[in-house]
PDB file of N, CA and C in Angstrom:
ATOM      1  N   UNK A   1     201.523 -81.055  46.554  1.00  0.00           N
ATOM      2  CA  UNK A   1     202.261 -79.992  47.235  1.00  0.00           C
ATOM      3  C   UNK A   1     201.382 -78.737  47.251  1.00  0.00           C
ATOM      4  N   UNK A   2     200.929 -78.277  48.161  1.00  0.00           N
ATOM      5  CA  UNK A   2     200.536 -77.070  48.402  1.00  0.00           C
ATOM      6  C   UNK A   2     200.950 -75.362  48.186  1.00  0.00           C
ATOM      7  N   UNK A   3     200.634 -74.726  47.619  1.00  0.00           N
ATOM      8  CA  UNK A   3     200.992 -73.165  47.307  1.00  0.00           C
ATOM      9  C   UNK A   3     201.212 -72.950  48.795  1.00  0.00           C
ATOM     10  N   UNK A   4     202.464 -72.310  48.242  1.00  0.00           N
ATOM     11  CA  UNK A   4     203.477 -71.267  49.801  1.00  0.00           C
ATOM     12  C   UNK A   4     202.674 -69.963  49.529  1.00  0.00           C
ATOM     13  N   UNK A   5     202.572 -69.700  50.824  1.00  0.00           N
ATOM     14  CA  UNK A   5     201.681 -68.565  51.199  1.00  0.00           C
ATOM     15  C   UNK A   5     202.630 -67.384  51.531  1.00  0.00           C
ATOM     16  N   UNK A   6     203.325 -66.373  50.535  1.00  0.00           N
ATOM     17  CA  UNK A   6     204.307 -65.511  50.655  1.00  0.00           C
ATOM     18  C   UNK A   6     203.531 -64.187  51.859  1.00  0.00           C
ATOM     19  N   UNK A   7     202.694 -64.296  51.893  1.00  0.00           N
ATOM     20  CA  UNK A   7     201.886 -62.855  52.466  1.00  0.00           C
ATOM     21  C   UNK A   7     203.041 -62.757  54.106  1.00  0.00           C
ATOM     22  N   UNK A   8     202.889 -61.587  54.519  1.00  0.00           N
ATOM     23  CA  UNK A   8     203.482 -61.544  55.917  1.00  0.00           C
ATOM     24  C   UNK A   8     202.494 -61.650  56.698  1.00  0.00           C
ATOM     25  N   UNK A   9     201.376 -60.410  56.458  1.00  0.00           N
ATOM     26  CA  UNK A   9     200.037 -60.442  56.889  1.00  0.00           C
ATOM     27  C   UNK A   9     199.000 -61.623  57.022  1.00  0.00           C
ATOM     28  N   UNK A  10     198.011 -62.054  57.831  1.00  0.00           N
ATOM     29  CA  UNK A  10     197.211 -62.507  58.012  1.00  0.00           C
ATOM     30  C   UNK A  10     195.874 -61.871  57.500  1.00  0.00           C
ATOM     31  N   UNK A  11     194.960 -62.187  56.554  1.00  0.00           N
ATOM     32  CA  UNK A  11     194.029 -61.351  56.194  1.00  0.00           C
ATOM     33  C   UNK A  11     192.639 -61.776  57.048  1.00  0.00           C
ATOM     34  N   UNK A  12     192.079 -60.888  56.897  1.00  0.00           N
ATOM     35  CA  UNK A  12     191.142 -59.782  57.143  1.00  0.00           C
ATOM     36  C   UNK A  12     192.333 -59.007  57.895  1.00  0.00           C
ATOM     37  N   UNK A  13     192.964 -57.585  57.836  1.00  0.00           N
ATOM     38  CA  UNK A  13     193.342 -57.020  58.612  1.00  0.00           C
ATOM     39  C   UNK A  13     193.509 -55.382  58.307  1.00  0.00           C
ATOM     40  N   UNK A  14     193.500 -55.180  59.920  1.00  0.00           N
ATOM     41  CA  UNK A  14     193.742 -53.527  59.525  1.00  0.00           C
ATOM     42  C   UNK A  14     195.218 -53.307  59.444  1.00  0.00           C
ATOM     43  N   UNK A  15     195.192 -52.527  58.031  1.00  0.00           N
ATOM     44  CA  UNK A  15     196.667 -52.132  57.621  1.00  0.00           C
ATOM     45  C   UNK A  15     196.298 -50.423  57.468  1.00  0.00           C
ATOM     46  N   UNK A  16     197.485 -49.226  57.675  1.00  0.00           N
ATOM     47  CA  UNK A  16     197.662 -48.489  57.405  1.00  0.00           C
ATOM     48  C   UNK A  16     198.357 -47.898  56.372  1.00  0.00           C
ATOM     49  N   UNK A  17     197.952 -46.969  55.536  1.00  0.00           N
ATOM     50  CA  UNK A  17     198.496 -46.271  54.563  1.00  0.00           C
ATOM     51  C   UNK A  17     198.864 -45.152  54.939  1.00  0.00           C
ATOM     52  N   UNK A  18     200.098 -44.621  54.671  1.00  0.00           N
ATOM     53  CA  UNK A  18     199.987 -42.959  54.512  1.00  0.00           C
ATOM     54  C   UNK A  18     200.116 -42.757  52.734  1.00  0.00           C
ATOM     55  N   UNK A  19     199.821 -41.446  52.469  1.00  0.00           N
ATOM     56  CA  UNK A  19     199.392 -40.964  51.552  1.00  0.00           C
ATOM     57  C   UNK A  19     199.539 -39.627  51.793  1.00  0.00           C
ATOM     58  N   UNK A  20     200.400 -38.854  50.672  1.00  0.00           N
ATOM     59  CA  UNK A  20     200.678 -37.773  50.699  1.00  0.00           C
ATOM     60  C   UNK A  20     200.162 -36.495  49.586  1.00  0.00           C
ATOM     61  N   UNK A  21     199.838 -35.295  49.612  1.00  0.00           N
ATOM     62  CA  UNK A  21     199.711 -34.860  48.234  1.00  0.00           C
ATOM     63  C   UNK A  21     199.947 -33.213  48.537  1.00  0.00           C
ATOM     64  N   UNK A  22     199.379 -32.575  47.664  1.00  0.00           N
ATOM     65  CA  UNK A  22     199.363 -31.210  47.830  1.00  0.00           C
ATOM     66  C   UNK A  22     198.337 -30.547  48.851  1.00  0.00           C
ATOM     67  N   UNK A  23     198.597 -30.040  49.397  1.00  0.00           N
ATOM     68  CA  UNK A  23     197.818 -29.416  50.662  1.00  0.00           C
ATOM     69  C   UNK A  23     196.385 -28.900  49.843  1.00  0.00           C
ATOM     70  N   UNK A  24     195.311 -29.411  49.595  1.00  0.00           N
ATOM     71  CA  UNK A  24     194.386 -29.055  49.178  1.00  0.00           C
ATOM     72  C   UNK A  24     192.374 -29.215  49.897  1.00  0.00           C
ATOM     73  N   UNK A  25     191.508 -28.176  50.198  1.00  0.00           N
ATOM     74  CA  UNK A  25     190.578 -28.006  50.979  1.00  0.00           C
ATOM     75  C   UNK A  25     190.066 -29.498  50.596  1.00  0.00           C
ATOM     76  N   UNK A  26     189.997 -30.263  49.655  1.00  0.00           N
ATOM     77  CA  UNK A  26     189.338 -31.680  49.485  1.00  0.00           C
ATOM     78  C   UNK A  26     190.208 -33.006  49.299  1.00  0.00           C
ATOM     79  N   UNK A  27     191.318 -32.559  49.715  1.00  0.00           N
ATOM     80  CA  UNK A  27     192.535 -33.966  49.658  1.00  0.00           C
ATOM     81  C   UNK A  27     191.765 -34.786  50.620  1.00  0.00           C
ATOM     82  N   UNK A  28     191.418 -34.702  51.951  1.00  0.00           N
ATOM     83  CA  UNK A  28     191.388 -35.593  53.040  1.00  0.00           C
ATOM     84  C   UNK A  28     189.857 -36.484  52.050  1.00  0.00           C
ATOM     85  N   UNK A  29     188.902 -35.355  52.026  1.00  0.00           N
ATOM     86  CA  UNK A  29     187.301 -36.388  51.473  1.00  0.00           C
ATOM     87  C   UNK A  29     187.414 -36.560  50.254  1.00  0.00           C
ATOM     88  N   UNK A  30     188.369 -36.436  48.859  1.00  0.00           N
ATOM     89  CA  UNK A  30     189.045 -37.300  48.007  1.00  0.00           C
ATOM     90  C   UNK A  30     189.636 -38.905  48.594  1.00  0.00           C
ATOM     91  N   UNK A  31     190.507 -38.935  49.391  1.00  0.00           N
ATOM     92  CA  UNK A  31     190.746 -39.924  49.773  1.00  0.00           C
ATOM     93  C   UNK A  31     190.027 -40.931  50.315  1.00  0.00           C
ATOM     94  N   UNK A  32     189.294 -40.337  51.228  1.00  0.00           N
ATOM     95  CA  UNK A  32     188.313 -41.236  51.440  1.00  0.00           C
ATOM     96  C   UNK A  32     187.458 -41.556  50.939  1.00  0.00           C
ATOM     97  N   UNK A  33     186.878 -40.981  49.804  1.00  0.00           N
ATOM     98  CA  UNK A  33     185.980 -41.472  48.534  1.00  0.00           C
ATOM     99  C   UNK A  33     186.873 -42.479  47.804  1.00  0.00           C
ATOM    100  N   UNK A  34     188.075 -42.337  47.844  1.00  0.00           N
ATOM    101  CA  UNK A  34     188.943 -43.755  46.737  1.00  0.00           C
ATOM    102  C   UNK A  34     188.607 -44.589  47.669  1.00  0.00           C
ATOM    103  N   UNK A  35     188.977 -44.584  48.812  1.00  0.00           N
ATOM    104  CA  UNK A  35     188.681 -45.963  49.708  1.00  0.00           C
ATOM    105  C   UNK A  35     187.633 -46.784  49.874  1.00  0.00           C
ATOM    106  N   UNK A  36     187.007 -45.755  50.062  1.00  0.00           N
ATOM    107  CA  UNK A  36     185.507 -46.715  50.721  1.00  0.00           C
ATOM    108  C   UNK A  36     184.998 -47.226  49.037  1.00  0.00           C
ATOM    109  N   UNK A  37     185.288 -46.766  47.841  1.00  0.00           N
ATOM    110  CA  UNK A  37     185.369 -47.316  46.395  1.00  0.00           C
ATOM    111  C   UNK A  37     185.851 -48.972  46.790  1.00  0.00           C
ATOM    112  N   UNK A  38     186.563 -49.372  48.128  1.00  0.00           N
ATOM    113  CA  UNK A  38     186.982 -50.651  48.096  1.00  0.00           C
ATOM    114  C   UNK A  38     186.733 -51.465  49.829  1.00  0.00           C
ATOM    115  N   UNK A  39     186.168 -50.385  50.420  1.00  0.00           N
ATOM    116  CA  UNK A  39     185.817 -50.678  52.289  1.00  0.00           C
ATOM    117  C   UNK A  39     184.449 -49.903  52.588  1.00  0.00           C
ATOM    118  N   UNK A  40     183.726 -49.864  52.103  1.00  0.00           N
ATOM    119  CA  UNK A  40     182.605 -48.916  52.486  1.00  0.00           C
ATOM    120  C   UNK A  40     182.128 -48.787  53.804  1.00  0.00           C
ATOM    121  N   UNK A  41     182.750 -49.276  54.484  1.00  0.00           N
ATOM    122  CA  UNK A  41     182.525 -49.014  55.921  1.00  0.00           C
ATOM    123  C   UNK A  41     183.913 -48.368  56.508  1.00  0.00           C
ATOM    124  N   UNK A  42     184.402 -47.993  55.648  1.00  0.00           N
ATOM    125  CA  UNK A  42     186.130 -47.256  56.356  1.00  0.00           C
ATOM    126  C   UNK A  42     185.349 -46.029  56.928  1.00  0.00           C
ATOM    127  N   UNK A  43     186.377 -45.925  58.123  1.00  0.00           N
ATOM    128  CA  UNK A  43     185.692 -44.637  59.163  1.00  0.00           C
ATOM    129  C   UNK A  43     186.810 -43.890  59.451  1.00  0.00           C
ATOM    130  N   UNK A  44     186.419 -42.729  58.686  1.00  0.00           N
ATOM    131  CA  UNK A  44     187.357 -41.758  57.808  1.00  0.00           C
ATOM    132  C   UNK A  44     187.685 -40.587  59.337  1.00  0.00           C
ATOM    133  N   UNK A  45     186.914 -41.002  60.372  1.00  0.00           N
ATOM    134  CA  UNK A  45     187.424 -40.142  61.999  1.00  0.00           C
ATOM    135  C   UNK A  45     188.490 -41.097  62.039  1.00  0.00           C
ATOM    136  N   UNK A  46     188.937 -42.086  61.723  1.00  0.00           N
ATOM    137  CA  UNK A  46     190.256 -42.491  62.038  1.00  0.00           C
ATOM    138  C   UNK A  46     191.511 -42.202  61.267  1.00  0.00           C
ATOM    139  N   UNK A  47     191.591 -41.160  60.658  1.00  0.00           N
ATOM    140  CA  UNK A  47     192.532 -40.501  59.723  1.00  0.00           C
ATOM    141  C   UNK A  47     193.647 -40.043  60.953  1.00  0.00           C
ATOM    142  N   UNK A  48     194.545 -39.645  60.103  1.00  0.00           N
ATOM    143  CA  UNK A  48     195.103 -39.035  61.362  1.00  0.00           C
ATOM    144  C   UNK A  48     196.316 -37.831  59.999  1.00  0.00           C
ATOM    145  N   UNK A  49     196.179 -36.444  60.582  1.00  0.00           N
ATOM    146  CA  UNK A  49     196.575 -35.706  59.393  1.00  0.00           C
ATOM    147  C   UNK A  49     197.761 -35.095  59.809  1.00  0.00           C
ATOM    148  N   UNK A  50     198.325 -34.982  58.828  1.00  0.00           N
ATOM    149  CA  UNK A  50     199.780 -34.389  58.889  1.00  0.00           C
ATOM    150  C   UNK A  50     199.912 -33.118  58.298  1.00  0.00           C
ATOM    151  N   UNK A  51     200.085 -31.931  58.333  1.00  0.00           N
ATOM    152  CA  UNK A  51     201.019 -30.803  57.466  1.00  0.00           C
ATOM    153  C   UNK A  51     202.227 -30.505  57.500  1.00  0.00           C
ATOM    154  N   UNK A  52     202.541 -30.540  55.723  1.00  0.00           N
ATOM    155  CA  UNK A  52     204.296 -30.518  56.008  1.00  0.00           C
ATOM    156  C   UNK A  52     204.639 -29.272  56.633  1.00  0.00           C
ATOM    157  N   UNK A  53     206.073 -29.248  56.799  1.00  0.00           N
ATOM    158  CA  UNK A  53     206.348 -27.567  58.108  1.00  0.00           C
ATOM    159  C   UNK A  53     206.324 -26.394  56.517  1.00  0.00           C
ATOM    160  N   UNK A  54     206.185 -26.434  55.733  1.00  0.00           N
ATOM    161  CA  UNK A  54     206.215 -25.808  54.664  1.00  0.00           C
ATOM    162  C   UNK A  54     204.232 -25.423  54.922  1.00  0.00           C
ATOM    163  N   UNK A  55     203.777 -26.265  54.868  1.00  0.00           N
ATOM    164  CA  UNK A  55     202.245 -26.453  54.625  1.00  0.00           C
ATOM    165  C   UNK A  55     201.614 -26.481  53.718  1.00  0.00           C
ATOM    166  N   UNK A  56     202.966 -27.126  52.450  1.00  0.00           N
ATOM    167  CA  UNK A  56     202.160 -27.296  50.700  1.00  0.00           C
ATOM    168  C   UNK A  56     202.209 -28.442  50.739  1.00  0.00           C
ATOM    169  N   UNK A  57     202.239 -29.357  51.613  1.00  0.00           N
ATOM    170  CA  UNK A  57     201.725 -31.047  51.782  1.00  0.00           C
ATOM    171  C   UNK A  57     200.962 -31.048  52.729  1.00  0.00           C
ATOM    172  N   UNK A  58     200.092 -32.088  52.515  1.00  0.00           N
ATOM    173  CA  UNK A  58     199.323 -32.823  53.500  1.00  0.00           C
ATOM    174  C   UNK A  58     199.717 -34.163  53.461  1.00  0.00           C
ATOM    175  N   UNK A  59     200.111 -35.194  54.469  1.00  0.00           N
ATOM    176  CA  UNK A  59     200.556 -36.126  54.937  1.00  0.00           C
ATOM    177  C   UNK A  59     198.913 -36.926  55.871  1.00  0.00           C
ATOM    178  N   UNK A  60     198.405 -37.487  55.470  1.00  0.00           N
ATOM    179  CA  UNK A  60     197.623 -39.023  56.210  1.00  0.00           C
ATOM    180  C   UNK A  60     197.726 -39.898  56.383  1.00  0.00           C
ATOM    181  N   UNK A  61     197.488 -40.664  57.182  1.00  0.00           N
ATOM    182  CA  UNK A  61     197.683 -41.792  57.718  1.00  0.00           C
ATOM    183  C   UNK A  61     196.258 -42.462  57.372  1.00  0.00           C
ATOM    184  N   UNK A  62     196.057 -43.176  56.736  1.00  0.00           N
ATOM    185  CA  UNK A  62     194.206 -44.507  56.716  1.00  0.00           C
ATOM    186  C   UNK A  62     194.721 -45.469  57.132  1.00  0.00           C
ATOM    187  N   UNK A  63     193.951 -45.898  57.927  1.00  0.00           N
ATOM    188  CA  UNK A  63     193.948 -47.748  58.571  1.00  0.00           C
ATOM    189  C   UNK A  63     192.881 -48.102  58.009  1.00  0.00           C
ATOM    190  N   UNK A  64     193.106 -49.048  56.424  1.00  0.00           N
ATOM    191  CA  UNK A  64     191.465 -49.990  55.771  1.00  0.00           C
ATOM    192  C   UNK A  64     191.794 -51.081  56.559  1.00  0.00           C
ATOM    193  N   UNK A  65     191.016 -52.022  56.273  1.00  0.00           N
ATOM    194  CA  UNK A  65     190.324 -53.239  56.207  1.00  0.00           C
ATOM    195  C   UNK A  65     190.817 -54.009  55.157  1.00  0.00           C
ATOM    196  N   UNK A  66     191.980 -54.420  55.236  1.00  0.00           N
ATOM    197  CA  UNK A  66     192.623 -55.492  54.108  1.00  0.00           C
ATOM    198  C   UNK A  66     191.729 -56.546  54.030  1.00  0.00           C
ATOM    199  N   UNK A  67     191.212 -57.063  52.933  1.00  0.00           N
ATOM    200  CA  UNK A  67     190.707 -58.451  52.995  1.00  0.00           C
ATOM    201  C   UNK A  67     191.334 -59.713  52.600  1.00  0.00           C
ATOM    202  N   UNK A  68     192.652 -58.707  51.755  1.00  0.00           N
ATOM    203  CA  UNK A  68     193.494 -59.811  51.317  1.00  0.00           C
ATOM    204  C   UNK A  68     194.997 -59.266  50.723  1.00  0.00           C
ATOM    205  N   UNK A  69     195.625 -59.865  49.652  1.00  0.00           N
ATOM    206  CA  UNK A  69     196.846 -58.990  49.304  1.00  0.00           C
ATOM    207  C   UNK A  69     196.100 -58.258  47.839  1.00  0.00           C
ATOM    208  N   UNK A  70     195.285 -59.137  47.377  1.00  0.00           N
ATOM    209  CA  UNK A  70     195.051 -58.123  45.881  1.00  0.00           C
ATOM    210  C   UNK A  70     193.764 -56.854  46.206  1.00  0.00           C
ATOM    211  N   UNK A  71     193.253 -57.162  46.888  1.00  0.00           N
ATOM    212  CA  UNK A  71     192.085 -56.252  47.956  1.00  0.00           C
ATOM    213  C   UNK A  71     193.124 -55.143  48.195  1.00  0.00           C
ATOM    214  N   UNK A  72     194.195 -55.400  48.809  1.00  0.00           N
ATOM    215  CA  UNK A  72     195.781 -54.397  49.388  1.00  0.00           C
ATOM    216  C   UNK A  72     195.896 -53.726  47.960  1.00  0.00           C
ATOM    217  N   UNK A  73     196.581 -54.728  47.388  1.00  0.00           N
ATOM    218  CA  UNK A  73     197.180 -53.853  46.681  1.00  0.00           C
ATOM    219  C   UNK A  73     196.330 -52.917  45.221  1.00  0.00           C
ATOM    220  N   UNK A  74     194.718 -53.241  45.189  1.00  0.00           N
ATOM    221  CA  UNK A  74     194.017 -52.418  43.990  1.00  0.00           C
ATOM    222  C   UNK A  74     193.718 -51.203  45.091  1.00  0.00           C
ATOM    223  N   UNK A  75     193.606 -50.911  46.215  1.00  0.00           N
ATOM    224  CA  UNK A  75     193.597 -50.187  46.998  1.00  0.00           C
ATOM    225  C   UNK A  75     194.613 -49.408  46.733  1.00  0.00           C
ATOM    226  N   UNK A  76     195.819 -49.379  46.819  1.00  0.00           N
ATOM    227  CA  UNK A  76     197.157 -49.215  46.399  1.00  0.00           C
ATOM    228  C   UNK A  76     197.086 -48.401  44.925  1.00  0.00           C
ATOM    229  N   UNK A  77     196.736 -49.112  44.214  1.00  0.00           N
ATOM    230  CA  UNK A  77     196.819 -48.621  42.755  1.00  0.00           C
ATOM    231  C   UNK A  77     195.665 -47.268  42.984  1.00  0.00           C
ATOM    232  N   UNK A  78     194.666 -47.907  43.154  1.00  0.00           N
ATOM    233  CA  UNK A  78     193.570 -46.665  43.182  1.00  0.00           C
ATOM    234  C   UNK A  78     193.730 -45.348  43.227  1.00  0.00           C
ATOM    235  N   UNK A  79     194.817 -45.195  45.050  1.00  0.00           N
ATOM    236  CA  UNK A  79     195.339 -44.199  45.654  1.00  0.00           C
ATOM    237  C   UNK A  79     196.822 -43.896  44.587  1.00  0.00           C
ATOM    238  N   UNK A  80     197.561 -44.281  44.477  1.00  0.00           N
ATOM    239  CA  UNK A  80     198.710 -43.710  43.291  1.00  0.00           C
ATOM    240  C   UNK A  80     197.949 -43.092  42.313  1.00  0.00           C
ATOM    241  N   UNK A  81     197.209 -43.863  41.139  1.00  0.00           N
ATOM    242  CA  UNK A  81     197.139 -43.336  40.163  1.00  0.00           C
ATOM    243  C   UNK A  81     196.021 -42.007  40.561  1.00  0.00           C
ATOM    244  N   UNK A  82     195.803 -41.957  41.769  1.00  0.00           N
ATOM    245  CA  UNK A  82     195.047 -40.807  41.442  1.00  0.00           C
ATOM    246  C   UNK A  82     195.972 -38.976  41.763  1.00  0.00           C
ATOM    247  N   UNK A  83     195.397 -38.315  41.124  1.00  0.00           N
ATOM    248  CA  UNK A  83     196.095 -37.284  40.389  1.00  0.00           C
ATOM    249  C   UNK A  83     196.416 -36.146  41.808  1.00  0.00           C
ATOM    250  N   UNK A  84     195.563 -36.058  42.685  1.00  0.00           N
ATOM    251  CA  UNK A  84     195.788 -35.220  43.892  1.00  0.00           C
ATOM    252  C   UNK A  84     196.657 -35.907  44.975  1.00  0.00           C
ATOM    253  N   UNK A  85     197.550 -37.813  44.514  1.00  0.00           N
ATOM    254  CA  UNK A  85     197.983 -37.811  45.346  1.00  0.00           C
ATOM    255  C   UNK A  85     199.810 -38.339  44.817  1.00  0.00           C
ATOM    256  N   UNK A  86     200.696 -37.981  45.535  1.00  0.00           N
ATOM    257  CA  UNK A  86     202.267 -37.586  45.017  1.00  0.00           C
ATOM    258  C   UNK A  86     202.779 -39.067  45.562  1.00  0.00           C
ATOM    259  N   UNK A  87     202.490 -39.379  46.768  1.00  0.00           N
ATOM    260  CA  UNK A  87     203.618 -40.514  47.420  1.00  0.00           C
ATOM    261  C   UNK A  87     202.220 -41.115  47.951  1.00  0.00           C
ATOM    262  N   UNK A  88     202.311 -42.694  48.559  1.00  0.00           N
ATOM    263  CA  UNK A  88     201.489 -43.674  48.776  1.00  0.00           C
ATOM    264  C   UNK A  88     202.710 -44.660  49.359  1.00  0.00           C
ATOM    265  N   UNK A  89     202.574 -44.873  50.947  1.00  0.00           N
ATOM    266  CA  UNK A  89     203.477 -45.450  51.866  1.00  0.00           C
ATOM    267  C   UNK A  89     202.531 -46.739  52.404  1.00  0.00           C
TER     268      UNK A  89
END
C-alpha cells in the first residue's frame, strides 16, 4: 500500500506569503534575506507592499519557490520566529 499524499499543492511551486510586522526602514531587505536563506534565487522586485492606514505596519506579499511541504513550511518557521515579524499568512 502506498503513502497518501495529503499535500493540496503540487511541488515545485510558486506559493505566496504575506508577512506582516512593524513598519520599519529594513523590514522589506530583512525578509528577503530570511528567504533567499532557503530560495536564493527569490526575486525580491516581486514583493508587493502594503502600509497599514495607521502606517505602524507594513504588510507583504513574497511568492517563493516551494520545493516541497517541509521546504514550505521551514520557510514558515524562519519568517515567524523572526523578531521584526508579528503575523505570517
Amino acid at each position: 500500500m502506498s503513502p497518501v499524499n495529503e499535500s493540496l499543492f503540487e511541488f515545485p511551486c510558486d506559493f505566496p506569503i504575506k508577512v506582516m510586522g512593524k513598519s520599519h526602514p529594513d523590514f522589506t531587505d530583512t525578509i528577503v534575506t530570511v528567504i533567499r536563506q532557503f530560495d536564493n534565487e527569490f526575486d525580491a522586485s516581486r514583493i508587493e507592499t502594503r502600509p497599514s492606514s495607521g502606517g505602524n505596519y507594513t504588510g507583504l506579499t513574497v511568492t517563493v519557490r516551494a520545493l516541497s511541504r517541509e521546504h514550505l513550511d521551514d520557510i514558515y518557521r524562519a519568517l515567524t520566529g523572526h523578531p521584526m515579524v508579528k503575523v505570517v499568512l
